[in-house]
PDB file of N, CA and C in Angstrom:
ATOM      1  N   UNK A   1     -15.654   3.857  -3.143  1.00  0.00           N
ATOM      2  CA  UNK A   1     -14.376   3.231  -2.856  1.00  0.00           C
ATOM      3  C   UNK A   1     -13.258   4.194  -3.263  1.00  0.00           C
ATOM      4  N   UNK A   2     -11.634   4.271  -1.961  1.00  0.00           N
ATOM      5  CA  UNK A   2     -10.952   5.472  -2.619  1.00  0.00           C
ATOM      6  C   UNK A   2     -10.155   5.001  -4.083  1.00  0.00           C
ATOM      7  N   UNK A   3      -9.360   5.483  -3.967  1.00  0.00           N
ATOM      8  CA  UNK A   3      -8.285   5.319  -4.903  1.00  0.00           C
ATOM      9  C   UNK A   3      -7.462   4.238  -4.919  1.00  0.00           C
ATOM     10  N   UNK A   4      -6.628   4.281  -3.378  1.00  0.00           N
ATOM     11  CA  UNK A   4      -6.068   3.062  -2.966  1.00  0.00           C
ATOM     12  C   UNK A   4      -6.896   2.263  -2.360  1.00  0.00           C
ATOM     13  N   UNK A   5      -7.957   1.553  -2.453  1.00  0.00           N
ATOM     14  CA  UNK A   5      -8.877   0.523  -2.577  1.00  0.00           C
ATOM     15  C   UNK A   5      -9.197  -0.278  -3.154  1.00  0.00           C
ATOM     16  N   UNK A   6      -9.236   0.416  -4.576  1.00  0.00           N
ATOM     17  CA  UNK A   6      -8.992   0.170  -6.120  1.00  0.00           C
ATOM     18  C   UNK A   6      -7.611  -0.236  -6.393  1.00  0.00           C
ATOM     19  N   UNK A   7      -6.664   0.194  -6.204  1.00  0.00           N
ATOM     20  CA  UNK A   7      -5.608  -0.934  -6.099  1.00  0.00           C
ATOM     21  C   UNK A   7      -5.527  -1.907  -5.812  1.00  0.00           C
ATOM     22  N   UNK A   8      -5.999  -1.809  -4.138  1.00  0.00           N
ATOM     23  CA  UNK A   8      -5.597  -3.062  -3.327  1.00  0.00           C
ATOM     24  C   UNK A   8      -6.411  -4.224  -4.009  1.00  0.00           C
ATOM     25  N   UNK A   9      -7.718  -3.495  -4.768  1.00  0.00           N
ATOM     26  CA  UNK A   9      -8.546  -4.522  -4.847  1.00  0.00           C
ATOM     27  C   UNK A   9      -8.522  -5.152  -6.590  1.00  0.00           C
ATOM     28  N   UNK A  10      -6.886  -4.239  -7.309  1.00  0.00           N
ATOM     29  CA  UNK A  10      -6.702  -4.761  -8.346  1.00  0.00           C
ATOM     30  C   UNK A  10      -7.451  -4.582  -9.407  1.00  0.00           C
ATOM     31  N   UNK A  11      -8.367  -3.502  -9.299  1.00  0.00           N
ATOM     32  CA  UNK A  11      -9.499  -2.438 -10.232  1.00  0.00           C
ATOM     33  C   UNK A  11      -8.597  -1.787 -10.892  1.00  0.00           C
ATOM     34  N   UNK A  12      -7.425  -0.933 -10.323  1.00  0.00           N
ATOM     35  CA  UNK A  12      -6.553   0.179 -10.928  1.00  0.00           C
ATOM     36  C   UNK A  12      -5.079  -0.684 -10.704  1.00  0.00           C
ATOM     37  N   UNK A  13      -4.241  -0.465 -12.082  1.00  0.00           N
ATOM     38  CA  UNK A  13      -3.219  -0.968 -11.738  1.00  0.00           C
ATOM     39  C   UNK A  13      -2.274  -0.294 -11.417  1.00  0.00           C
ATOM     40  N   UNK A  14      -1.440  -1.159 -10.808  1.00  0.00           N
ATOM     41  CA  UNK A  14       0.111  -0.328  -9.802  1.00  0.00           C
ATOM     42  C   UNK A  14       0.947  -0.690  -9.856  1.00  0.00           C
ATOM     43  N   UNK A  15       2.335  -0.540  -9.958  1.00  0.00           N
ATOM     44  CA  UNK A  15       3.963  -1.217 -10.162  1.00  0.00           C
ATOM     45  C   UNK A  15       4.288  -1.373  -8.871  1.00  0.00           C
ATOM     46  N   UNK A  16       3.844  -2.623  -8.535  1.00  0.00           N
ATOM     47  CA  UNK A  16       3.687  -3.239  -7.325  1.00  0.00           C
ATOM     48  C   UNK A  16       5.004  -3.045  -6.611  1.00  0.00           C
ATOM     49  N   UNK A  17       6.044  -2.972  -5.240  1.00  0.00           N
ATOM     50  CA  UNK A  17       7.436  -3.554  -5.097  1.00  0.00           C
ATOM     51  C   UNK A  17       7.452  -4.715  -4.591  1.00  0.00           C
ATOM     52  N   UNK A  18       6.252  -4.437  -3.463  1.00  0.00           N
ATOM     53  CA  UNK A  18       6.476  -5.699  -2.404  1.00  0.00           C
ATOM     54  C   UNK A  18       4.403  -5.966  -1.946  1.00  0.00           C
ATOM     55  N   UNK A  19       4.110  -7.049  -1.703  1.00  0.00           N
ATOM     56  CA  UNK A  19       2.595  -7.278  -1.381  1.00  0.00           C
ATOM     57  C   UNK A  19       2.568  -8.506  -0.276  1.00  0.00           C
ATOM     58  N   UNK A  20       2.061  -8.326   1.249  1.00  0.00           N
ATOM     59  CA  UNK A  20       1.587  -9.093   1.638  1.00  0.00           C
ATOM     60  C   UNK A  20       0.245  -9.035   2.371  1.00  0.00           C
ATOM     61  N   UNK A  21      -0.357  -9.646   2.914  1.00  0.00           N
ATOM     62  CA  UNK A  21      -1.544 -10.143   3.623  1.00  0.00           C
ATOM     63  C   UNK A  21      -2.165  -9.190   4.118  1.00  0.00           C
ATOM     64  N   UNK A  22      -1.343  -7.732   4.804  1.00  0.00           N
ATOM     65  CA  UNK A  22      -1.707  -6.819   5.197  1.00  0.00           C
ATOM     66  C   UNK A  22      -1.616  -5.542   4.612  1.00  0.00           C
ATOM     67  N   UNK A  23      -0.724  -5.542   3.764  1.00  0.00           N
ATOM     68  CA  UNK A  23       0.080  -4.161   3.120  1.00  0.00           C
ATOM     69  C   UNK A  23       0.471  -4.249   1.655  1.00  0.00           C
ATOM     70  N   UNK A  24       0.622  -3.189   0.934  1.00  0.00           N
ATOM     71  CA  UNK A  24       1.266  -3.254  -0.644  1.00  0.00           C
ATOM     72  C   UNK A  24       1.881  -1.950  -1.002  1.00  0.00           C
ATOM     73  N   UNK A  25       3.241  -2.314  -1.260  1.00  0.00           N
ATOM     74  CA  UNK A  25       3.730  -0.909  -1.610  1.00  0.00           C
ATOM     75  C   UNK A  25       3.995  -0.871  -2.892  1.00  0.00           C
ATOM     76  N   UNK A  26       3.995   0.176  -3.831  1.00  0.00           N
ATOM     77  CA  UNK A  26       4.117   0.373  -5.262  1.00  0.00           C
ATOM     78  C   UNK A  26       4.749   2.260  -5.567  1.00  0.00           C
ATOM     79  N   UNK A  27       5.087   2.127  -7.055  1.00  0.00           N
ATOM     80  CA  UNK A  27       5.603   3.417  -7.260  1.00  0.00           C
ATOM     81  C   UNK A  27       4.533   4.601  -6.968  1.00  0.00           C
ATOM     82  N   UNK A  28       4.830   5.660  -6.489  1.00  0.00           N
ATOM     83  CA  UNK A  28       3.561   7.042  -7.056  1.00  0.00           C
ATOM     84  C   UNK A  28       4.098   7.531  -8.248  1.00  0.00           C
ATOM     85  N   UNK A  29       3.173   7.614  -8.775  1.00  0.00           N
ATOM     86  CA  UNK A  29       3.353   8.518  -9.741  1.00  0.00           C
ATOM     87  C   UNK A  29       3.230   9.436 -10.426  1.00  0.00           C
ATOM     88  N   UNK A  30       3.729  10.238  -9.408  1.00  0.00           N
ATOM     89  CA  UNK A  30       4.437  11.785  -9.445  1.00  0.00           C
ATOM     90  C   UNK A  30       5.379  11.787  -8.498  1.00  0.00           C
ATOM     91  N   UNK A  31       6.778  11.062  -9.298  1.00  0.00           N
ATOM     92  CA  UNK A  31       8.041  10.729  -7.966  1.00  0.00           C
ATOM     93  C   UNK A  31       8.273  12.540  -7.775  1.00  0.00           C
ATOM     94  N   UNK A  32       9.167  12.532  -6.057  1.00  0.00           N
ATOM     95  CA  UNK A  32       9.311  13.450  -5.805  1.00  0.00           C
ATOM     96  C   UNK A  32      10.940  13.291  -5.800  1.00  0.00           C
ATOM     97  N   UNK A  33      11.288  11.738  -6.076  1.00  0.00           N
ATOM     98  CA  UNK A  33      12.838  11.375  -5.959  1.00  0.00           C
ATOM     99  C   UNK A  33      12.808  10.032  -6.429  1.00  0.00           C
ATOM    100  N   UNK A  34      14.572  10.166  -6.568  1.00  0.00           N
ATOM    101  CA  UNK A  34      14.014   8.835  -7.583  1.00  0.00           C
ATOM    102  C   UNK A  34      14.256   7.345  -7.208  1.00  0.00           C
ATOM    103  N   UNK A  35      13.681   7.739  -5.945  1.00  0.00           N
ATOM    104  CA  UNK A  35      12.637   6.550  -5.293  1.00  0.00           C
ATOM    105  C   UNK A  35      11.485   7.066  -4.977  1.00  0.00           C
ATOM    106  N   UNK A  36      10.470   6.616  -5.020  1.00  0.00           N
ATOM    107  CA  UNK A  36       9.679   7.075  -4.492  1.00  0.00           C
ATOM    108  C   UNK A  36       8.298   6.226  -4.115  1.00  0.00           C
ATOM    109  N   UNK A  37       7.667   5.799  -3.672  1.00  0.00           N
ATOM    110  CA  UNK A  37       6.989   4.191  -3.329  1.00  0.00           C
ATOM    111  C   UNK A  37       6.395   4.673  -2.131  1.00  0.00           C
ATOM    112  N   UNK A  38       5.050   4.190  -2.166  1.00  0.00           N
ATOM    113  CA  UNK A  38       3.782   4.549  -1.373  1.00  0.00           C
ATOM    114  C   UNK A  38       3.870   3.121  -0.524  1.00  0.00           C
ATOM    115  N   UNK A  39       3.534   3.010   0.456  1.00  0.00           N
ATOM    116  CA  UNK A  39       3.264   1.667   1.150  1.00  0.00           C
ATOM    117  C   UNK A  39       1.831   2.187   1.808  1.00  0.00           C
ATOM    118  N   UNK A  40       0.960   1.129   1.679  1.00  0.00           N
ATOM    119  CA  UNK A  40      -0.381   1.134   2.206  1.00  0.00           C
ATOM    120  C   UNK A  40      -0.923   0.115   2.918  1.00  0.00           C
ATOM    121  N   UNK A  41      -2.084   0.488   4.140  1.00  0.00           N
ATOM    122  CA  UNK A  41      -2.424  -1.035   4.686  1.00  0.00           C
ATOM    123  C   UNK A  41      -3.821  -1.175   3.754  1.00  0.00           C
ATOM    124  N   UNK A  42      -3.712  -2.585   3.637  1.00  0.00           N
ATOM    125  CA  UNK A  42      -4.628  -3.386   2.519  1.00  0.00           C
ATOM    126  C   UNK A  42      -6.266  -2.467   3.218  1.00  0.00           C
ATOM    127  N   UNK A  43      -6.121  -3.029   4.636  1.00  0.00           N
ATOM    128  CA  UNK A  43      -7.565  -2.638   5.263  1.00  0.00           C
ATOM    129  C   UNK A  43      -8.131  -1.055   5.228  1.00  0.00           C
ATOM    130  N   UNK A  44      -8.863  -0.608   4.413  1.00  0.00           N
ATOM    131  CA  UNK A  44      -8.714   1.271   4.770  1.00  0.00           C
ATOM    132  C   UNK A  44      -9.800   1.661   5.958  1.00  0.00           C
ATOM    133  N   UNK A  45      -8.539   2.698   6.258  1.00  0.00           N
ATOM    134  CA  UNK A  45      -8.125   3.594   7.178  1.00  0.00           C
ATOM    135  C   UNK A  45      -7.627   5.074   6.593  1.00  0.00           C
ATOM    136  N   UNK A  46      -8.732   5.816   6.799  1.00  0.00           N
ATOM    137  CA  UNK A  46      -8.472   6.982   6.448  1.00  0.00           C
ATOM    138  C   UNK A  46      -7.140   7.714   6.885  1.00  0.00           C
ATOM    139  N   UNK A  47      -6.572   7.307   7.703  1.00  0.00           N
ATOM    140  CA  UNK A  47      -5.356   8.281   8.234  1.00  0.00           C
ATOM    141  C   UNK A  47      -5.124   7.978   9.319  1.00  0.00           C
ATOM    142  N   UNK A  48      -3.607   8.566   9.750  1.00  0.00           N
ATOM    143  CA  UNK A  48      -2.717   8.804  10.674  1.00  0.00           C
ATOM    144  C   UNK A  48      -3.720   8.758  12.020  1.00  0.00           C
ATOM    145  N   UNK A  49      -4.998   9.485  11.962  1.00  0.00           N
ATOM    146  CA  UNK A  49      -5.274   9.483  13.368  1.00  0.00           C
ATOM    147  C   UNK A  49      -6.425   8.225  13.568  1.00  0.00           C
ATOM    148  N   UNK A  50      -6.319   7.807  12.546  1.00  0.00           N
ATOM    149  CA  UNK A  50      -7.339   6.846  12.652  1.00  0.00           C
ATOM    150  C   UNK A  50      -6.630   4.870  13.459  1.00  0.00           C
ATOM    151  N   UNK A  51      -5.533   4.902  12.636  1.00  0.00           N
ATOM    152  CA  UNK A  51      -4.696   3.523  12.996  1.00  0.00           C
ATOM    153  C   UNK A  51      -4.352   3.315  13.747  1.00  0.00           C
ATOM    154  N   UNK A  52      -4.720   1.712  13.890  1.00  0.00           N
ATOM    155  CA  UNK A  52      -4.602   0.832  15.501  1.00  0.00           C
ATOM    156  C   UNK A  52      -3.027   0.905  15.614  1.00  0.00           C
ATOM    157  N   UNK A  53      -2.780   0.728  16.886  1.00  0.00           N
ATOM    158  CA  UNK A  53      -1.300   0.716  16.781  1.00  0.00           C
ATOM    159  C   UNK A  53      -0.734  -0.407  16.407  1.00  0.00           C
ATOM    160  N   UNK A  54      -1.269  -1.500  16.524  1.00  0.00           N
ATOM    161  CA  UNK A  54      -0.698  -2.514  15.960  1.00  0.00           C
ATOM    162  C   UNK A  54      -0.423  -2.945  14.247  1.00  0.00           C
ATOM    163  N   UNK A  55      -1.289  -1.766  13.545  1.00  0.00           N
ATOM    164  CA  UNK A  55      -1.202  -1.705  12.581  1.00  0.00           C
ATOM    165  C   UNK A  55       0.278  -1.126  12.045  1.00  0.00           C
ATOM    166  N   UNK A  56       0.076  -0.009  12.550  1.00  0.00           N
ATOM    167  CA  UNK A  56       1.723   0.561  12.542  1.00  0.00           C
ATOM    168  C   UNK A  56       2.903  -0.480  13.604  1.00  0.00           C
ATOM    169  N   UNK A  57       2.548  -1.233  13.953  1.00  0.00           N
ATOM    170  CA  UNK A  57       3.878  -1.875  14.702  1.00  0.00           C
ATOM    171  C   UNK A  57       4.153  -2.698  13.007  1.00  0.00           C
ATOM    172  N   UNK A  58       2.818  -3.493  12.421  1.00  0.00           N
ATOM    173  CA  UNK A  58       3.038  -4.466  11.431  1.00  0.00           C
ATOM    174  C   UNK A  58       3.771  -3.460  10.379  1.00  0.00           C
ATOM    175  N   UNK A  59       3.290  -2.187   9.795  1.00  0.00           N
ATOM    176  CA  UNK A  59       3.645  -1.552   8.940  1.00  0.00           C
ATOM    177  C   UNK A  59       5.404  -1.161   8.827  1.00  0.00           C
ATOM    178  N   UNK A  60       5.726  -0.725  10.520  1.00  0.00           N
ATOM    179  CA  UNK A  60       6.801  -0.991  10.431  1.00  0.00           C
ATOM    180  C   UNK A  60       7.747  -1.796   9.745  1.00  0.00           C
ATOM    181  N   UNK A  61       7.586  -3.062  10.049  1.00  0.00           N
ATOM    182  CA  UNK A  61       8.447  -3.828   9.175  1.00  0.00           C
ATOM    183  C   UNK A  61       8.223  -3.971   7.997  1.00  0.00           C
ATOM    184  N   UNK A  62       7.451  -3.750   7.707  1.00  0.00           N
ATOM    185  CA  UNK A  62       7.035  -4.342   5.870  1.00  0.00           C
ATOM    186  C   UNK A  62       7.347  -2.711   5.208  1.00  0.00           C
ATOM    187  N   UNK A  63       7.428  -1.483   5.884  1.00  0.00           N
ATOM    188  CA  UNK A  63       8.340  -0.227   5.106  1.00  0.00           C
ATOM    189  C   UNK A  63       9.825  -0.326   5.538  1.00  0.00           C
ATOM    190  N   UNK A  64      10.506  -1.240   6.194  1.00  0.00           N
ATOM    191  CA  UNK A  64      11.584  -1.624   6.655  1.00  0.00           C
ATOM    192  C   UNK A  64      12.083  -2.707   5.510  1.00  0.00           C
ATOM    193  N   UNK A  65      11.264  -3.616   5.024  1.00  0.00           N
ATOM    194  CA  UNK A  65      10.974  -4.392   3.885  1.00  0.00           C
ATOM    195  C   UNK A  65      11.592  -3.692   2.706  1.00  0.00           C
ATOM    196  N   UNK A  66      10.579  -3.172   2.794  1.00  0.00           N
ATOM    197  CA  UNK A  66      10.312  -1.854   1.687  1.00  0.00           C
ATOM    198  C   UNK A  66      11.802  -1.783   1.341  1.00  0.00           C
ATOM    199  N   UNK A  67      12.364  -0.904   1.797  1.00  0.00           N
ATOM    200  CA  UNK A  67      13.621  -0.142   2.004  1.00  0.00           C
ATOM    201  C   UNK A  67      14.314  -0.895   1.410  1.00  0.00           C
ATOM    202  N   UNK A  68      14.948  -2.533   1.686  1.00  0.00           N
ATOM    203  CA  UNK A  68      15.764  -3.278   1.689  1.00  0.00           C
ATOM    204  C   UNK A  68      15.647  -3.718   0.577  1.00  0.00           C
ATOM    205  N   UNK A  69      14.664  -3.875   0.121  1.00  0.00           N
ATOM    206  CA  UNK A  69      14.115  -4.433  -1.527  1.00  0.00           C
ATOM    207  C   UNK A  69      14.727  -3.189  -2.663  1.00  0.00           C
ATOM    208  N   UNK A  70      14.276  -1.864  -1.742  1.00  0.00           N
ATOM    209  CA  UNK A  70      14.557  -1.246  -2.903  1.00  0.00           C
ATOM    210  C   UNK A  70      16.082  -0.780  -3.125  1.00  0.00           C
ATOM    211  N   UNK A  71      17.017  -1.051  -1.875  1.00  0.00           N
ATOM    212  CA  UNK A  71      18.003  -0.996  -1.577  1.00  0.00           C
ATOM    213  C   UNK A  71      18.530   0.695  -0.911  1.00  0.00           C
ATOM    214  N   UNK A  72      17.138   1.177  -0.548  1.00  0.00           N
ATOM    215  CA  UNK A  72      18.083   1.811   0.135  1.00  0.00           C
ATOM    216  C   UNK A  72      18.050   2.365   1.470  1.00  0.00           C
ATOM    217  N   UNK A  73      17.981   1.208   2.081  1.00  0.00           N
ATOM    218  CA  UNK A  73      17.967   0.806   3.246  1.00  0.00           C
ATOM    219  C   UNK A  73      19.271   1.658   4.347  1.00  0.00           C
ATOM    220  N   UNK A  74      20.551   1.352   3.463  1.00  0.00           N
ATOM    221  CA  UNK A  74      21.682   1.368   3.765  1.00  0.00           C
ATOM    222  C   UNK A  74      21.904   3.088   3.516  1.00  0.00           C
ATOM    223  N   UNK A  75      21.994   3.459   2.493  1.00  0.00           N
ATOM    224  CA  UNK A  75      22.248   5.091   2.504  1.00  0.00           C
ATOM    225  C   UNK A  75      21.074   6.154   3.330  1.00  0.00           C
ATOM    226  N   UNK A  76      19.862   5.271   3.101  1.00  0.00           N
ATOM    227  CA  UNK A  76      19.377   6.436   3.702  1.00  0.00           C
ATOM    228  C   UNK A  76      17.582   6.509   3.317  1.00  0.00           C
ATOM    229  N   UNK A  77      16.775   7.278   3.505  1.00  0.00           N
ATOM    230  CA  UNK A  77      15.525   7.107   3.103  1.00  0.00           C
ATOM    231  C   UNK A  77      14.549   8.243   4.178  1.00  0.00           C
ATOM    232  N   UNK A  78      13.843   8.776   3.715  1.00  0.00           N
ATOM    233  CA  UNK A  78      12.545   9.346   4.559  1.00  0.00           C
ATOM    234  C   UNK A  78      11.566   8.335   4.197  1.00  0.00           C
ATOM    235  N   UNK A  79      10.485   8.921   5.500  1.00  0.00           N
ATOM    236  CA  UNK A  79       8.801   7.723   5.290  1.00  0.00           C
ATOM    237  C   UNK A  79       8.043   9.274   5.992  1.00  0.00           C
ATOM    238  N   UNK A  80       6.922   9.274   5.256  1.00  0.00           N
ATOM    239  CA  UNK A  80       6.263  10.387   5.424  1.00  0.00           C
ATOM    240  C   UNK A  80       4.748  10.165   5.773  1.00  0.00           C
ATOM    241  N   UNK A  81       4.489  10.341   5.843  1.00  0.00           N
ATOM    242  CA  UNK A  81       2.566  10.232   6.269  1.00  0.00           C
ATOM    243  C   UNK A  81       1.963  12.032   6.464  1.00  0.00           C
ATOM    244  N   UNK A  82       1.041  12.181   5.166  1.00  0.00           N
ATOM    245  CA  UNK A  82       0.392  13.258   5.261  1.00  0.00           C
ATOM    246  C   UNK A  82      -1.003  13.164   5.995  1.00  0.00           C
ATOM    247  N   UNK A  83      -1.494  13.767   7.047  1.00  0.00           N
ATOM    248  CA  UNK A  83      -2.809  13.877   7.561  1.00  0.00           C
ATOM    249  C   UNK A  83      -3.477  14.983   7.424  1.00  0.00           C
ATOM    250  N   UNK A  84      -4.293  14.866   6.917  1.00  0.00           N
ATOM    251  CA  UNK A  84      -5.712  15.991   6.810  1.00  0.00           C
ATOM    252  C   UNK A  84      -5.675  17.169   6.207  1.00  0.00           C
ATOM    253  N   UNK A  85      -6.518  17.701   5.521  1.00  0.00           N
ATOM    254  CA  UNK A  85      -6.060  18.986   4.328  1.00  0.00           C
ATOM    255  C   UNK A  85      -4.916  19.787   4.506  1.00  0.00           C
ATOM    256  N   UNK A  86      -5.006  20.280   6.085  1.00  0.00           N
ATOM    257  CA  UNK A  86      -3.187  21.137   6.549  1.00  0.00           C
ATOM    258  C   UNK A  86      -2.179  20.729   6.220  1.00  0.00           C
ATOM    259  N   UNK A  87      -2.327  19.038   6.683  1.00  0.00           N
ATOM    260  CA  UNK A  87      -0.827  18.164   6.079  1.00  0.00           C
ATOM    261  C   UNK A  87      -0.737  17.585   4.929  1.00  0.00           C
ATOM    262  N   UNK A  88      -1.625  18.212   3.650  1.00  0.00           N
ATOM    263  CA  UNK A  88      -1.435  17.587   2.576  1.00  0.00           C
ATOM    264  C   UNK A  88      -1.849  16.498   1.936  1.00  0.00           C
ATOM    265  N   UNK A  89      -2.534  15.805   3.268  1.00  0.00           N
ATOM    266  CA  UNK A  89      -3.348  14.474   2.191  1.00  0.00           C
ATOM    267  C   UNK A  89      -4.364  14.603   1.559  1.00  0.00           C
ATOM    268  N   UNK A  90      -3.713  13.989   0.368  1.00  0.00           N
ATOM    269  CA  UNK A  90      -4.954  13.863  -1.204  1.00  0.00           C
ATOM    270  C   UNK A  90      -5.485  13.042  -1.120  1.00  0.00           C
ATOM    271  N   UNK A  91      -4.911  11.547  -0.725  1.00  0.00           N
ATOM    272  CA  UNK A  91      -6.089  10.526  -0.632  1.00  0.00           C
ATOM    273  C   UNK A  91      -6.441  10.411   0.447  1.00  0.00           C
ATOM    274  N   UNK A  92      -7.611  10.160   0.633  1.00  0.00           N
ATOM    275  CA  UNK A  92      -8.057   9.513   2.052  1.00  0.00           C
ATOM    276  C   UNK A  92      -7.952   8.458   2.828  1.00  0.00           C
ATOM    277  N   UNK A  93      -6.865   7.657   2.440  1.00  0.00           N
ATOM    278  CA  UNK A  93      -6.468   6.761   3.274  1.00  0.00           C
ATOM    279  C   UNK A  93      -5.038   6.360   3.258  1.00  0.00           C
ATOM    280  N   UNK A  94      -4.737   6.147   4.280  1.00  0.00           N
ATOM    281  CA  UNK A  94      -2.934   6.082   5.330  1.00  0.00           C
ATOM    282  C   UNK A  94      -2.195   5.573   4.264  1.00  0.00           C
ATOM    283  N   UNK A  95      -1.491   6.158   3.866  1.00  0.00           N
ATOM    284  CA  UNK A  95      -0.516   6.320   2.975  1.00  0.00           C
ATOM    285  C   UNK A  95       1.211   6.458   3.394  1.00  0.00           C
ATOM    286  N   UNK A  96       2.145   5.654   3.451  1.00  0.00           N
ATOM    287  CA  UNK A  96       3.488   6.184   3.842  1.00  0.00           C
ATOM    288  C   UNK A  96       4.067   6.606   2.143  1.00  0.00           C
ATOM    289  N   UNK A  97       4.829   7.826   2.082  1.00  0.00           N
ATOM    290  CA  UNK A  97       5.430   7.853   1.166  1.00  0.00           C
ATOM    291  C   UNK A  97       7.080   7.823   1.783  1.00  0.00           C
ATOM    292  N   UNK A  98       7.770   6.800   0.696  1.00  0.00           N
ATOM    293  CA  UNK A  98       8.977   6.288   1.305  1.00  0.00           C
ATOM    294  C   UNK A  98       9.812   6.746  -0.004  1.00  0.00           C
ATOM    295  N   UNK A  99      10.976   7.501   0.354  1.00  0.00           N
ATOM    296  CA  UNK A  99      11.790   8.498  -0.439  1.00  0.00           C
ATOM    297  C   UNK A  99      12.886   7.733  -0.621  1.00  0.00           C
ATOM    298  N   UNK A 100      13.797   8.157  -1.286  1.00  0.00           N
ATOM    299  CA  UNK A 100      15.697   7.975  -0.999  1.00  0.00           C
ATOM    300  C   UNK A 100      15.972   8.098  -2.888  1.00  0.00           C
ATOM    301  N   UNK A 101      17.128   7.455  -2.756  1.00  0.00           N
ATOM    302  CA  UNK A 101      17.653   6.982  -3.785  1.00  0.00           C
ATOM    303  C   UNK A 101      18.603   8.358  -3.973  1.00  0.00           C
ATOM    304  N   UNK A 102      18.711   9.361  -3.520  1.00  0.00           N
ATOM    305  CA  UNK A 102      19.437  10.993  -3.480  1.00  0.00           C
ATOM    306  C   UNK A 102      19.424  11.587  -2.325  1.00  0.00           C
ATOM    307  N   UNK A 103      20.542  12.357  -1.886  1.00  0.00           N
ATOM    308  CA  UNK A 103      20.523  13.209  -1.145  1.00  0.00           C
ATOM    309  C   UNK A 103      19.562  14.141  -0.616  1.00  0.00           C
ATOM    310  N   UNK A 104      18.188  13.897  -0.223  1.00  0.00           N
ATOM    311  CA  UNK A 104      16.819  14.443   0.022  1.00  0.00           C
ATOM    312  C   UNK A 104      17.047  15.906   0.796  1.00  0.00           C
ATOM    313  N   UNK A 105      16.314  16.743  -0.256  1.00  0.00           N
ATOM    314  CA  UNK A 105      16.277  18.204   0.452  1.00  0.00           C
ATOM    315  C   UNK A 105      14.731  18.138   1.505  1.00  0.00           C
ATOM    316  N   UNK A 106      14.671  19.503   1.672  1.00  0.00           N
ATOM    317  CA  UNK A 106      13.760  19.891   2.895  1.00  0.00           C
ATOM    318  C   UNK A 106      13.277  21.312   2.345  1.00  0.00           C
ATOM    319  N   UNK A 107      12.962  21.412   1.023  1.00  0.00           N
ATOM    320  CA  UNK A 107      12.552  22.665   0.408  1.00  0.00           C
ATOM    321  C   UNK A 107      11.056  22.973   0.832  1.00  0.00           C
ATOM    322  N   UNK A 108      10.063  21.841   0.681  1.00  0.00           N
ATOM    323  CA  UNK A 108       9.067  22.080   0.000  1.00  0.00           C
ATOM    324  C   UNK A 108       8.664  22.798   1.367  1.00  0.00           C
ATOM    325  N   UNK A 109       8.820  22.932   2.296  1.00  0.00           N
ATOM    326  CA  UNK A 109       8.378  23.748   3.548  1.00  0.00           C
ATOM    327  C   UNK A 109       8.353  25.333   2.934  1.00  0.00           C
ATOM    328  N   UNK A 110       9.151  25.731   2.306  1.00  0.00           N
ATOM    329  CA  UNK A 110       9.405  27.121   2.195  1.00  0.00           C
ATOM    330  C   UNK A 110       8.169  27.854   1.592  1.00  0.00           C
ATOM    331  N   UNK A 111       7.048  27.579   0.854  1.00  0.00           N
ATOM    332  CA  UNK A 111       6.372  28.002   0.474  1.00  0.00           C
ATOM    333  C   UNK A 111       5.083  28.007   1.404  1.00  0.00           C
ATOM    334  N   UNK A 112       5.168  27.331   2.993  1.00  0.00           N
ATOM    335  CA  UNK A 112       4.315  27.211   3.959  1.00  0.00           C
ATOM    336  C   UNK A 112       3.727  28.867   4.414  1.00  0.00           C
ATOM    337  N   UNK A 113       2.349  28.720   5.002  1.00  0.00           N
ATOM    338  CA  UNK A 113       2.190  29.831   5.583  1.00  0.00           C
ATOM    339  C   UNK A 113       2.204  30.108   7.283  1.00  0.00           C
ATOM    340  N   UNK A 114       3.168  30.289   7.486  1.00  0.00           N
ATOM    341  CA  UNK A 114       3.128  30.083   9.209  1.00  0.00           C
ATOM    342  C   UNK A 114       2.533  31.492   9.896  1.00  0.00           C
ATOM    343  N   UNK A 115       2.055  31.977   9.244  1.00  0.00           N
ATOM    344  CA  UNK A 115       1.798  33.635  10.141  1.00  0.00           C
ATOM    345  C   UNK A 115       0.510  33.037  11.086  1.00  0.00           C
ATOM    346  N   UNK A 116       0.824  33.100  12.534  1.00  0.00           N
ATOM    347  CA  UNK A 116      -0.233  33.016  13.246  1.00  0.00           C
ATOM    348  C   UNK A 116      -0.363  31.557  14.085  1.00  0.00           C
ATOM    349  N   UNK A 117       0.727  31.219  13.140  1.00  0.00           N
ATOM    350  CA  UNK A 117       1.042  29.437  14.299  1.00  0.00           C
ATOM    351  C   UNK A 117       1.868  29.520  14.571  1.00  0.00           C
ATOM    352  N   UNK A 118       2.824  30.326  15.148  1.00  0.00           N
ATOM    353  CA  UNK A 118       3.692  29.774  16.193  1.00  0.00           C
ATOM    354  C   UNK A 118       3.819  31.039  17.303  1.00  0.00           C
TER     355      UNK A 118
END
């Protein structure tokens, strides 16, 4: 069972924001800003290429949720989804990481290796 499994399934604990029927979002912790809140679907799904679309239509609103709860809906916010060792995902299952609360840079690209992809 992954990591976020063990959450959902209340094995490992989490600083919950918001939880319903399908989804639960809570802090990470290792903020990258100071918001910083994972939203997950309850059911796992390894990733981005794996999810029904209707999953992401539901997810939509409940990281739209998200936002409004945490208030920052209104100034501003990224939602991120890492897929597969290239894009950075550590856990193995669909993960949004949902940002704000500051003026969000676009650094962490700079240390990428692009020689040969583009």
């Amino acid at each position: 069972m992954c990591l976020f499994c063990k959450i959902v399934n209340k094995e490992i604990p989490a600083n919950v924001i918001m939880e319903n029927e399908e989804f639960i979002a809570f802090h990470d912790i290792n903020p990258k800003a100071p918001v910083h809140v994972l939203a997950i679907p309850k059911l796992h799904v390894e990733s981005f290429n794996e999810v029904q679309p209707q999953t992401m239509a539901d997810m939509t609103t409940f990281i739209q949720d998200v936002a409004k709860e945490l208030n920052i809906d209104k100034d501003g916010y990224r939602v991120i989804t890492n897929i597969g060792e290239n894009g950075g995902q550590e856990v193995k299952h669909l993960h949004f990481h949902i940002l704000g609360g500051a003026k969000l840079k676009w650094e962490h690209f700079s240390d990428a290796d692009t020689q040969g992809h583009f």
